[in-house]
PDB file of N, CA and C in Angstrom:
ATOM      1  N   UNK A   1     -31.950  -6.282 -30.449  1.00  0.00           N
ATOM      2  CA  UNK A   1     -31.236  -7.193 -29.562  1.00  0.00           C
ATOM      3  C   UNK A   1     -30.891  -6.435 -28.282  1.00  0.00           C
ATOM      4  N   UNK A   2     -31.569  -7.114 -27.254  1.00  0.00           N
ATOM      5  CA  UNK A   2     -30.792  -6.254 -26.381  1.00  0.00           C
ATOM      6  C   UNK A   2     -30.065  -7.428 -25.298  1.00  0.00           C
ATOM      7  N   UNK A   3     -29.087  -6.419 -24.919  1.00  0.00           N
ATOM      8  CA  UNK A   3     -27.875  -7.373 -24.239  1.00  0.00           C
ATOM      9  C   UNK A   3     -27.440  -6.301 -23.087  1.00  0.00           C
ATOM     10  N   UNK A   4     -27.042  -6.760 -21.748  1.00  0.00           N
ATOM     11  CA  UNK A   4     -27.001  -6.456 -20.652  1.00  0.00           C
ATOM     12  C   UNK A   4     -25.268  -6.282 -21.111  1.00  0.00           C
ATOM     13  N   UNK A   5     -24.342  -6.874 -22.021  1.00  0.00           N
ATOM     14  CA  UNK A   5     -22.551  -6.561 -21.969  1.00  0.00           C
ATOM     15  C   UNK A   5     -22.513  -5.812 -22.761  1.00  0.00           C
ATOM     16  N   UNK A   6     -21.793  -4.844 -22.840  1.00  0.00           N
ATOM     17  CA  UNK A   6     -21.356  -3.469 -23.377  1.00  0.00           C
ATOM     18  C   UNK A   6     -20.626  -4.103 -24.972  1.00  0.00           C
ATOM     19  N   UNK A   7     -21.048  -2.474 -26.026  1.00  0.00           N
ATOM     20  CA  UNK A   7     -20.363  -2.811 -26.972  1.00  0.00           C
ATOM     21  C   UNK A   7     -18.592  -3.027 -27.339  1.00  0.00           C
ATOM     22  N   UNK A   8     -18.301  -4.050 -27.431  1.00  0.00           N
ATOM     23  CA  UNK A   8     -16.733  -4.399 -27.145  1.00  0.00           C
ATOM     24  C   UNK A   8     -16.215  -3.442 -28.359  1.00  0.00           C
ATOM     25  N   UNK A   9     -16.221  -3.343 -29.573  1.00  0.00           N
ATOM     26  CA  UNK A   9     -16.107  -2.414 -30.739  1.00  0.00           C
ATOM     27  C   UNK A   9     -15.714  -0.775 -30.296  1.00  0.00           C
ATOM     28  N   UNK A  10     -17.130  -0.644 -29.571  1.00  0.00           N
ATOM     29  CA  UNK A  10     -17.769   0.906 -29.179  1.00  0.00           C
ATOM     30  C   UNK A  10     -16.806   1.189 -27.969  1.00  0.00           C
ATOM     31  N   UNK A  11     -16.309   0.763 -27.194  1.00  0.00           N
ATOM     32  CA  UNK A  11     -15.886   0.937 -25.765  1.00  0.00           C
ATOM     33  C   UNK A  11     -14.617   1.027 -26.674  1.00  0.00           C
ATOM     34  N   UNK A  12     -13.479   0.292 -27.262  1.00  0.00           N
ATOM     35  CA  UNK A  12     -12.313  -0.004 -27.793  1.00  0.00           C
ATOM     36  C   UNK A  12     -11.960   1.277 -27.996  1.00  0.00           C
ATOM     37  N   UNK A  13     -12.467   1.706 -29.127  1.00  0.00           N
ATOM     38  CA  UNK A  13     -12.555   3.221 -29.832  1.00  0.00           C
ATOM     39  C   UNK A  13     -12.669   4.163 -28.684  1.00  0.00           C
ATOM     40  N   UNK A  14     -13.563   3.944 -27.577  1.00  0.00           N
ATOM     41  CA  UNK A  14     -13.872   5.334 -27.081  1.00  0.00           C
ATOM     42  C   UNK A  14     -12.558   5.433 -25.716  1.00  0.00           C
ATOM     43  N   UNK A  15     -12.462   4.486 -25.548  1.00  0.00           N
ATOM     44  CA  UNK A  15     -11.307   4.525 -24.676  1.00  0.00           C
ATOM     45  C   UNK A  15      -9.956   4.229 -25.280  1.00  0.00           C
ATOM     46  N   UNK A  16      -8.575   5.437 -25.158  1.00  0.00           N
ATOM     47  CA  UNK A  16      -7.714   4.782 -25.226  1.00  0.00           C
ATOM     48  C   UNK A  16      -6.608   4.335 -24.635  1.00  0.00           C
ATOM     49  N   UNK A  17      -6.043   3.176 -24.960  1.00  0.00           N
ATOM     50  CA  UNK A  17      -5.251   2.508 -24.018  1.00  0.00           C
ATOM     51  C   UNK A  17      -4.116   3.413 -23.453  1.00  0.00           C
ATOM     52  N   UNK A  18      -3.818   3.173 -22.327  1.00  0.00           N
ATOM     53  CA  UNK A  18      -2.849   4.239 -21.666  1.00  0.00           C
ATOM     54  C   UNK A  18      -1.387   3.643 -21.718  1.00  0.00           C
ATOM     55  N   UNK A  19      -0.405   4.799 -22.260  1.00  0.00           N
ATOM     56  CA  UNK A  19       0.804   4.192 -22.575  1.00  0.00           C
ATOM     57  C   UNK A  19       1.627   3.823 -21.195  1.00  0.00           C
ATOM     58  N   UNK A  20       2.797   2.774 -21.564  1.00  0.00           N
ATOM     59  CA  UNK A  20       2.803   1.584 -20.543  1.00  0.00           C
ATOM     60  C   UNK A  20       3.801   2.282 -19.779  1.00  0.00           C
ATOM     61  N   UNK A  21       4.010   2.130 -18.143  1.00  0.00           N
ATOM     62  CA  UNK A  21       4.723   3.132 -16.980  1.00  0.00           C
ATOM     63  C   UNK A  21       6.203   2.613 -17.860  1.00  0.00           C
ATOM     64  N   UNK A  22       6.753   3.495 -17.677  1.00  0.00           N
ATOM     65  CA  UNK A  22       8.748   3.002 -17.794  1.00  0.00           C
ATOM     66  C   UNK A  22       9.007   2.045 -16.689  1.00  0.00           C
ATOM     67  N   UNK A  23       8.282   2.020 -15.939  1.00  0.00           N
ATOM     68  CA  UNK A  23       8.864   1.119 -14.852  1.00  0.00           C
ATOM     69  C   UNK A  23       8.612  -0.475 -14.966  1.00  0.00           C
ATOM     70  N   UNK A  24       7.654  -0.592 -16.521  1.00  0.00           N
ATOM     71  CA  UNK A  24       7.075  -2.077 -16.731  1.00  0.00           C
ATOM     72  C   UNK A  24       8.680  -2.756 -17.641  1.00  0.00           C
ATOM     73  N   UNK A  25       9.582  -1.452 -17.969  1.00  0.00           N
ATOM     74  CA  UNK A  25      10.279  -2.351 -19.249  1.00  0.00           C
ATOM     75  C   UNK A  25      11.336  -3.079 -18.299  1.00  0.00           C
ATOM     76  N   UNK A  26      12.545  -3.365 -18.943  1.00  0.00           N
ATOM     77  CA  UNK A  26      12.907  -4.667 -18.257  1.00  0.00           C
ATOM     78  C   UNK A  26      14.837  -4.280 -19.039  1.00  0.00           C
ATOM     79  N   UNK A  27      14.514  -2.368 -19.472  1.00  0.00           N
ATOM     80  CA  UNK A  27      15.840  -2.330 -19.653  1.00  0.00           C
ATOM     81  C   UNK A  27      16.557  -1.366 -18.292  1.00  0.00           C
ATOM     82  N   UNK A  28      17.727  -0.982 -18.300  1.00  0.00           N
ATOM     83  CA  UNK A  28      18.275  -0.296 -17.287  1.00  0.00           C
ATOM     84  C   UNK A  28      19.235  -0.945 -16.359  1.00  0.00           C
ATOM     85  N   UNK A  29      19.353  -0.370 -14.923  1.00  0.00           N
ATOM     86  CA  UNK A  29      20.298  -1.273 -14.179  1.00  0.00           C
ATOM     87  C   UNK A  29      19.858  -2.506 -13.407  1.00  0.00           C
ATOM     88  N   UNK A  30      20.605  -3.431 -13.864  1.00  0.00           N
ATOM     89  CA  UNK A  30      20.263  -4.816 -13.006  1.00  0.00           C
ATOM     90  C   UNK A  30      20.885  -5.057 -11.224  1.00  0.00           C
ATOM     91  N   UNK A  31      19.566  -5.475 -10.918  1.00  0.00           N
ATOM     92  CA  UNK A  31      19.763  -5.617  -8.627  1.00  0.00           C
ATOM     93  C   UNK A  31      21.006  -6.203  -8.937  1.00  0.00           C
ATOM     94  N   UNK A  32      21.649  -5.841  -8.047  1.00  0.00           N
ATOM     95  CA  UNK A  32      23.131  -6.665  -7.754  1.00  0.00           C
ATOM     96  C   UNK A  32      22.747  -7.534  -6.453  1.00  0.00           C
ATOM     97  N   UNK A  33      23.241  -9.064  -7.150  1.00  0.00           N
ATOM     98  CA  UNK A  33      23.307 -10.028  -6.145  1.00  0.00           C
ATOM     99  C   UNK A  33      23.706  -9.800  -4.997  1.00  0.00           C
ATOM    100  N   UNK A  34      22.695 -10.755  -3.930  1.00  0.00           N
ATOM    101  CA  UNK A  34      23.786 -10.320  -2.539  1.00  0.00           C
ATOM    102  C   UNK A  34      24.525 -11.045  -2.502  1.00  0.00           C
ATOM    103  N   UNK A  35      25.650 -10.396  -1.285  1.00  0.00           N
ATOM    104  CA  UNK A  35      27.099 -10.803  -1.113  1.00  0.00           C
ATOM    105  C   UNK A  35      26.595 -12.191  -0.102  1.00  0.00           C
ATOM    106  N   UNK A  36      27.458 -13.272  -0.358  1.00  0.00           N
ATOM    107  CA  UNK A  36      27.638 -14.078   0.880  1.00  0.00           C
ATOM    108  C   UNK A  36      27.086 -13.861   2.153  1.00  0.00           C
ATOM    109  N   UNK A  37      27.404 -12.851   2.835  1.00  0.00           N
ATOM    110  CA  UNK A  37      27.036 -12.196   4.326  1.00  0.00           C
ATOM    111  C   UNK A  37      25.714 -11.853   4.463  1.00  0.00           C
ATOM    112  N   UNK A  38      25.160 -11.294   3.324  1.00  0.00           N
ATOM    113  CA  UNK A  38      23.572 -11.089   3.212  1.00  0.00           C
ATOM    114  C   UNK A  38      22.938 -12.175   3.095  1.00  0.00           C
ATOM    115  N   UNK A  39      23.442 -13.136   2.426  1.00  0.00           N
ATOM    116  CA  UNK A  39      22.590 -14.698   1.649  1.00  0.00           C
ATOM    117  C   UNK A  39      22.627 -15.282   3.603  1.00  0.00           C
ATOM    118  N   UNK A  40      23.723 -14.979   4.064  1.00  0.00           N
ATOM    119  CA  UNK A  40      24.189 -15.798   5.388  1.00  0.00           C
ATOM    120  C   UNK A  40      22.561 -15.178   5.974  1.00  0.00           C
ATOM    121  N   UNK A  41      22.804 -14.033   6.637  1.00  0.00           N
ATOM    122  CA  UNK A  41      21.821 -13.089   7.330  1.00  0.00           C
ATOM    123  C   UNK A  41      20.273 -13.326   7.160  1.00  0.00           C
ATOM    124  N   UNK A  42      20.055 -13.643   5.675  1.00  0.00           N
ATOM    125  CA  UNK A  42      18.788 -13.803   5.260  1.00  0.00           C
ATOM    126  C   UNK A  42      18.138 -15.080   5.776  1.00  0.00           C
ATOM    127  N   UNK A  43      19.138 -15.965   5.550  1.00  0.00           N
ATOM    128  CA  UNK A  43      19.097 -17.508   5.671  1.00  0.00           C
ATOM    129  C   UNK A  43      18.696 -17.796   7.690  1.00  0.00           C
ATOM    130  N   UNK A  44      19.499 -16.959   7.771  1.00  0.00           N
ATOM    131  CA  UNK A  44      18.886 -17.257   9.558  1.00  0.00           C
ATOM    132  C   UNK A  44      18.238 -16.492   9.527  1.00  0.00           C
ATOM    133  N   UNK A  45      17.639 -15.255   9.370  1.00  0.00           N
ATOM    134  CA  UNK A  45      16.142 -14.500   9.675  1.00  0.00           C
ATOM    135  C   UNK A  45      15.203 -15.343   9.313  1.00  0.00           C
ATOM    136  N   UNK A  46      15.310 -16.065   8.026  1.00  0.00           N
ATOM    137  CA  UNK A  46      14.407 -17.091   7.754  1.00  0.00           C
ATOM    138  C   UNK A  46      14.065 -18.435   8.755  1.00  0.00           C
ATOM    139  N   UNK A  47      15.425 -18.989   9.194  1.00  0.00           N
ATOM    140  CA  UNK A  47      15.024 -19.630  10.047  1.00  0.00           C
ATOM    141  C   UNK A  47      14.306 -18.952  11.249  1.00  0.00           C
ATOM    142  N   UNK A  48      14.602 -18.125  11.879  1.00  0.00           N
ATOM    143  CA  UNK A  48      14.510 -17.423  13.198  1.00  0.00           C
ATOM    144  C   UNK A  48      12.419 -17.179  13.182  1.00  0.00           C
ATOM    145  N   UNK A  49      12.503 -16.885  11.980  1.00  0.00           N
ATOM    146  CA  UNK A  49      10.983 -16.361  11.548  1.00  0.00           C
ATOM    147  C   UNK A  49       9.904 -18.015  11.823  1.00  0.00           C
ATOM    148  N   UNK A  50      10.516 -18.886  10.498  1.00  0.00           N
ATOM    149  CA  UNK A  50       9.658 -20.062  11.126  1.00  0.00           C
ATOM    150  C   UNK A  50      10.213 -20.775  12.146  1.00  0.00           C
ATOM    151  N   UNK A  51      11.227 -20.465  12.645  1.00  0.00           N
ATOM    152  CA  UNK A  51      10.621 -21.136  14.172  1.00  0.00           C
ATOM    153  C   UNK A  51       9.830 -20.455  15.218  1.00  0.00           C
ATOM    154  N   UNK A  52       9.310 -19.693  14.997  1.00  0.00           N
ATOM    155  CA  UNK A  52       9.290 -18.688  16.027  1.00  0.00           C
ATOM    156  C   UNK A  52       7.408 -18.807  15.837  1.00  0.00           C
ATOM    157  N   UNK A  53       6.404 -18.508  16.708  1.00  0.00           N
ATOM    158  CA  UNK A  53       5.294 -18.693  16.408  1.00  0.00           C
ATOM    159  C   UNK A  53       4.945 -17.248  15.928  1.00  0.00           C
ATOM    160  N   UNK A  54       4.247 -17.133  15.073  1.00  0.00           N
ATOM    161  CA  UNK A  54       3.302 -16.199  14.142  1.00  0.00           C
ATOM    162  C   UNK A  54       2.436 -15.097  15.324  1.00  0.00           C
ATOM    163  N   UNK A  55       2.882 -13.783  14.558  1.00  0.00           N
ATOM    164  CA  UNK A  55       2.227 -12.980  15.135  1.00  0.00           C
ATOM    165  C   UNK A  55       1.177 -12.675  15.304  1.00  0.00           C
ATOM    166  N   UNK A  56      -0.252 -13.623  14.977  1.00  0.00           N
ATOM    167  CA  UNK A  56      -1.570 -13.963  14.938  1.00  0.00           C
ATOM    168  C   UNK A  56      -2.000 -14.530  16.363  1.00  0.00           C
ATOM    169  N   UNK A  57      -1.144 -15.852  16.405  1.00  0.00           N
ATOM    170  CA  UNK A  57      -0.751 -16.778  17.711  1.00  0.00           C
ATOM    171  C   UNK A  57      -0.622 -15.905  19.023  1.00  0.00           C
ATOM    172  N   UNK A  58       0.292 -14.839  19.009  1.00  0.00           N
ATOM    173  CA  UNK A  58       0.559 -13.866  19.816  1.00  0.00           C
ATOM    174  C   UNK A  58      -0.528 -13.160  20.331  1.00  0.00           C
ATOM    175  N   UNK A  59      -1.309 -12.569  19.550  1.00  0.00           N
ATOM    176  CA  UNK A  59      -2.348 -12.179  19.503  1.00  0.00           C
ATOM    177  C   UNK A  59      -3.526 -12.557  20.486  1.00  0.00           C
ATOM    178  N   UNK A  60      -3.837 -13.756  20.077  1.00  0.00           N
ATOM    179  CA  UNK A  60      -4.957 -14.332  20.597  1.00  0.00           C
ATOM    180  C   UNK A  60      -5.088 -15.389  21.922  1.00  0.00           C
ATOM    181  N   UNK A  61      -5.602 -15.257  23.007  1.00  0.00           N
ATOM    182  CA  UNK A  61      -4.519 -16.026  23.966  1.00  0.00           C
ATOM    183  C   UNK A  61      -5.142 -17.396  23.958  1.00  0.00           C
ATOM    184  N   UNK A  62      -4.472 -18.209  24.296  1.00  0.00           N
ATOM    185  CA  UNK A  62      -5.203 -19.998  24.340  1.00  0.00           C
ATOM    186  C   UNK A  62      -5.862 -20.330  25.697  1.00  0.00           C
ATOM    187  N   UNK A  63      -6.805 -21.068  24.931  1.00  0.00           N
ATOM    188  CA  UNK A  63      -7.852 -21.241  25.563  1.00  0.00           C
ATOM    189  C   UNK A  63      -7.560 -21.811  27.223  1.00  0.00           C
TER     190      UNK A  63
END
């Protein structure tokens, strides 16, 4: 039989799986919410951003 996909069995065995970063688990210290003043701050950068035309736009001049 021949087949162009690798032995799934044979590869399993010959490779082994690499143990998982500490940085995947999900124990330790939890982000602290932002304060009011940040939620405020964020909330108008956000606006400020879409109103504002895209730095692509800027870029390229009209026709």
């Amino acid at each position: 039989m021949s087949s162009t996909q690798p032995d799934v069995d044979r590869v399993a065995r010959a490779y082994r799986e690499p143990s998982a970063s500490p940085l995947w688990h999900r124990y330790g210290p939890k982000a602290r919410p932002l304060t009011p003043v940040q939620q405020r701050c964020n909330r108008e950068f956000l606006e400020l951003a879409q109103r504002s035309p895209g730095a692509a736009s800027l870029a390229r001049p009209s026709p």
